[in-house]
Protein backbone atom coordinates (compact mmCIF):
# COMPACT_ATOMS: atom_id res chain seq x y z
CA UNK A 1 0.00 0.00 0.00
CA UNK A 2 1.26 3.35 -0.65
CA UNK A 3 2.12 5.55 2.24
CA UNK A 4 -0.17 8.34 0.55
CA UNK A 5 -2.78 5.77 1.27
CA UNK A 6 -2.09 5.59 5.06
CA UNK A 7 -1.39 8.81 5.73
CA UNK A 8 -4.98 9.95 7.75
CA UNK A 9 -6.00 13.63 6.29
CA UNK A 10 -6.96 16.07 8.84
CA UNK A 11 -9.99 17.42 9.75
CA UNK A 12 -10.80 21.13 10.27
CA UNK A 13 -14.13 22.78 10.87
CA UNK A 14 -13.71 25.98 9.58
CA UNK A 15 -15.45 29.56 10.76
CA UNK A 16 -17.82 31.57 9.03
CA UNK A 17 -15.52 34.74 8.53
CA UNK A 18 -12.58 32.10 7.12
CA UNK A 19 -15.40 31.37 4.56
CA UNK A 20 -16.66 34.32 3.54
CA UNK A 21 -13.08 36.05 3.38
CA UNK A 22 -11.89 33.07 1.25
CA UNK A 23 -14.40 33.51 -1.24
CA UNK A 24 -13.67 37.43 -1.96
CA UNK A 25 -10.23 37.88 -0.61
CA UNK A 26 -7.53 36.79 -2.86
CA UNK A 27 -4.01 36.44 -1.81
CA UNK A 28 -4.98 36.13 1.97
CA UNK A 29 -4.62 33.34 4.35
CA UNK A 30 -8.34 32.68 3.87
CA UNK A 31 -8.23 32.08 0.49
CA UNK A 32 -4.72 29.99 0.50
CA UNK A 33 -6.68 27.98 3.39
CA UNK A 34 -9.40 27.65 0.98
CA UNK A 35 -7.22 26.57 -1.89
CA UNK A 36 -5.70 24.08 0.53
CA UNK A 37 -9.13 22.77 0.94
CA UNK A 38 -10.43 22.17 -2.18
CA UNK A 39 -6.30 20.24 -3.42
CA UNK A 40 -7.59 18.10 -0.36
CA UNK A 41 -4.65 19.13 1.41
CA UNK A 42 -7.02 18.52 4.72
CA UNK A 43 -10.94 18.00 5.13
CA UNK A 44 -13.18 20.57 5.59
CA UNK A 45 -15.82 19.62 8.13
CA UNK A 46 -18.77 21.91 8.23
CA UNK A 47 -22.65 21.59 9.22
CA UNK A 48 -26.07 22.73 8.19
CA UNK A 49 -25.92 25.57 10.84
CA UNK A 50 -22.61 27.05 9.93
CA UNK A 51 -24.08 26.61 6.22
CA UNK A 52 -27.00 28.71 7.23
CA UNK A 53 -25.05 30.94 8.76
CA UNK A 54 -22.43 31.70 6.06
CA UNK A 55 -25.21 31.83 3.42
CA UNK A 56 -26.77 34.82 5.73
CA UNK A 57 -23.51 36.56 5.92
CA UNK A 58 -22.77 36.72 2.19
CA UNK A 59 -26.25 38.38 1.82
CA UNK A 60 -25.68 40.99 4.41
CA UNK A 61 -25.61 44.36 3.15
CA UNK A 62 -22.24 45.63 3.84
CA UNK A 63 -20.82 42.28 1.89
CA UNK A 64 -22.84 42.79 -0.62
CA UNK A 65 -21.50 46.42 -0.69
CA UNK A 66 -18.09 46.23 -0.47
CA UNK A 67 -18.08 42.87 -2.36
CA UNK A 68 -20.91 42.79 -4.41
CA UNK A 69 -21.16 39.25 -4.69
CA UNK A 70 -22.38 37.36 -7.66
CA UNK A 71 -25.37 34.88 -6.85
CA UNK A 72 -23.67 32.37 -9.02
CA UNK A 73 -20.49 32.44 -7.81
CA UNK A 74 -21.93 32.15 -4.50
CA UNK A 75 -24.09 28.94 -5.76
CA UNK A 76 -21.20 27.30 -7.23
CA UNK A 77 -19.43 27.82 -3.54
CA UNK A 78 -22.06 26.15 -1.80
CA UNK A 79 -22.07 23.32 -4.84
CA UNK A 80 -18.31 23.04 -3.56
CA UNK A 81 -18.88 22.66 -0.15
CA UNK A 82 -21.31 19.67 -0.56
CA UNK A 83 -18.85 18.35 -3.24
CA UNK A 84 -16.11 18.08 -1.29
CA UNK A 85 -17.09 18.50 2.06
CA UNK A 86 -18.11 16.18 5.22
CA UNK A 87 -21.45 18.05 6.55
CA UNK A 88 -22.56 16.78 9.56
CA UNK A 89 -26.29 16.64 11.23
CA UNK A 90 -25.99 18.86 14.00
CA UNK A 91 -26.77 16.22 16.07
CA UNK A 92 -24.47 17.51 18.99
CA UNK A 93 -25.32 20.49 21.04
CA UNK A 94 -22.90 22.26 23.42
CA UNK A 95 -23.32 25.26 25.72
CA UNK A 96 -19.41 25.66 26.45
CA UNK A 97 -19.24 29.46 25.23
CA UNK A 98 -21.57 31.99 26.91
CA UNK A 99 -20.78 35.28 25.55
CA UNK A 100 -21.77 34.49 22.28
CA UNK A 101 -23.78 31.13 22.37
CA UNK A 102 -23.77 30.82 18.32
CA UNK A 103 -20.03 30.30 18.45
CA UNK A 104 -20.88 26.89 19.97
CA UNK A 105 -21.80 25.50 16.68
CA UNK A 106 -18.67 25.10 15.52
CA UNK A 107 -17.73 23.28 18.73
CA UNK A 108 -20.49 20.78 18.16
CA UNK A 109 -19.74 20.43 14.41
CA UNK A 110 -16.08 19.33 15.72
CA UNK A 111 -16.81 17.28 17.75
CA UNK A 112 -19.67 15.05 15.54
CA UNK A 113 -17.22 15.27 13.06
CA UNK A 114 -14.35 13.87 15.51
CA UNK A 115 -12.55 17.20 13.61
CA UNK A 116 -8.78 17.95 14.50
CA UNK A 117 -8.83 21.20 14.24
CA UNK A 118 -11.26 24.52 14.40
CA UNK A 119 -9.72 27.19 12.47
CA UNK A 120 -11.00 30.57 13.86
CA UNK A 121 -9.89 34.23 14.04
CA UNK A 122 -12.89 34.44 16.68
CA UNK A 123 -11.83 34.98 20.10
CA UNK A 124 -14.52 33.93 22.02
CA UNK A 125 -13.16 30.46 20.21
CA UNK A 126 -9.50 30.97 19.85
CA UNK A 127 -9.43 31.38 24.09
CA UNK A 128 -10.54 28.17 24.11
CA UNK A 129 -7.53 26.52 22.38
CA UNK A 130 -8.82 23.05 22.99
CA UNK A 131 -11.99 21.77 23.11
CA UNK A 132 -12.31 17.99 24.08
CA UNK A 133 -9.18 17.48 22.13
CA UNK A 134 -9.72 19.27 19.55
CA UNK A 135 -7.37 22.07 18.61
CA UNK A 136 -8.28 25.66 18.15
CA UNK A 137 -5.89 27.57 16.03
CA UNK A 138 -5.95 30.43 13.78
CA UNK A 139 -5.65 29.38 9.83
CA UNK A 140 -1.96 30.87 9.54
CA UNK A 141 -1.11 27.66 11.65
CA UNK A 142 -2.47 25.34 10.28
CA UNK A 143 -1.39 26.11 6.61
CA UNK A 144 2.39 25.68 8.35
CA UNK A 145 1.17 22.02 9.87
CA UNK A 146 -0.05 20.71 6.27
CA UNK A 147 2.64 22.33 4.51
């Protein structure tokens, strides 16, 4: 078997302002993270939630100003993500961060995922640095550990 074939690709549940700075940012550690994804240089874990979520943020109206985001590039995103992505269920809850409560998504999507990693510039996540084993690290980081 070829060691390609045993090496275990890791897991990272990505946040929404990763996503949506990918998508319109280019030359930034968002979208080299992004590229990184998508050469399956790791697996992007992600849920319906944080789905929901980053669909909501590319339609607020300061994105939509200072981007002004086509609704087809922002379809064939989304056809991406559910290409090439695990999504879980959100079948796990978690109430571990309780000054902002919808930051504990990601947690959950981690952890149904068994994730490695949670890439976040968030702080009310990046604090955390762990979270029942799983690592919390800003993207910068984690492009070094698959590089």
């Amino acid at each position: 078997m070829p060691v390609a074939a045993l090496e275990r690709k890791l897991k990272a549940v990505i946040d929404t302002n990763l996503f949506v700075s990918g998508l319109f940012s280019k030359d930034t550690v968002s979208s080299m993270l992004q590229d990184h994804w998508i050469n399956l240089d790791f697996i992007l874990v992600t849920s319906i939630d944080i789905i929901k979520e980053v669909n909501r943020v590319f339609h607020y109206p300061r994105i939509q100003e200072r981007f002004a985001p086509d609704e087809e590039k922002i379809k064939r995103f989304f056809r991406l993500v559910f290409r090439k992505a695990i999504i879980t269920k959100d079948r796990y809850k978690t109430d571990r961060i309780i000054n902002d409560p919808t930051d504990n998504k990601f947690l959950a999507c981690a952890l149904e995922a068994q994730a490695d990693y949670i890439l976040s510039r968030d702080p009310h996540l990046r604090n955390l640095k762990h979270y029942q084993g799983i690592q919390i690290i800003d993207a910068t980081t984690f492009i070094n550990k698959i590089t």
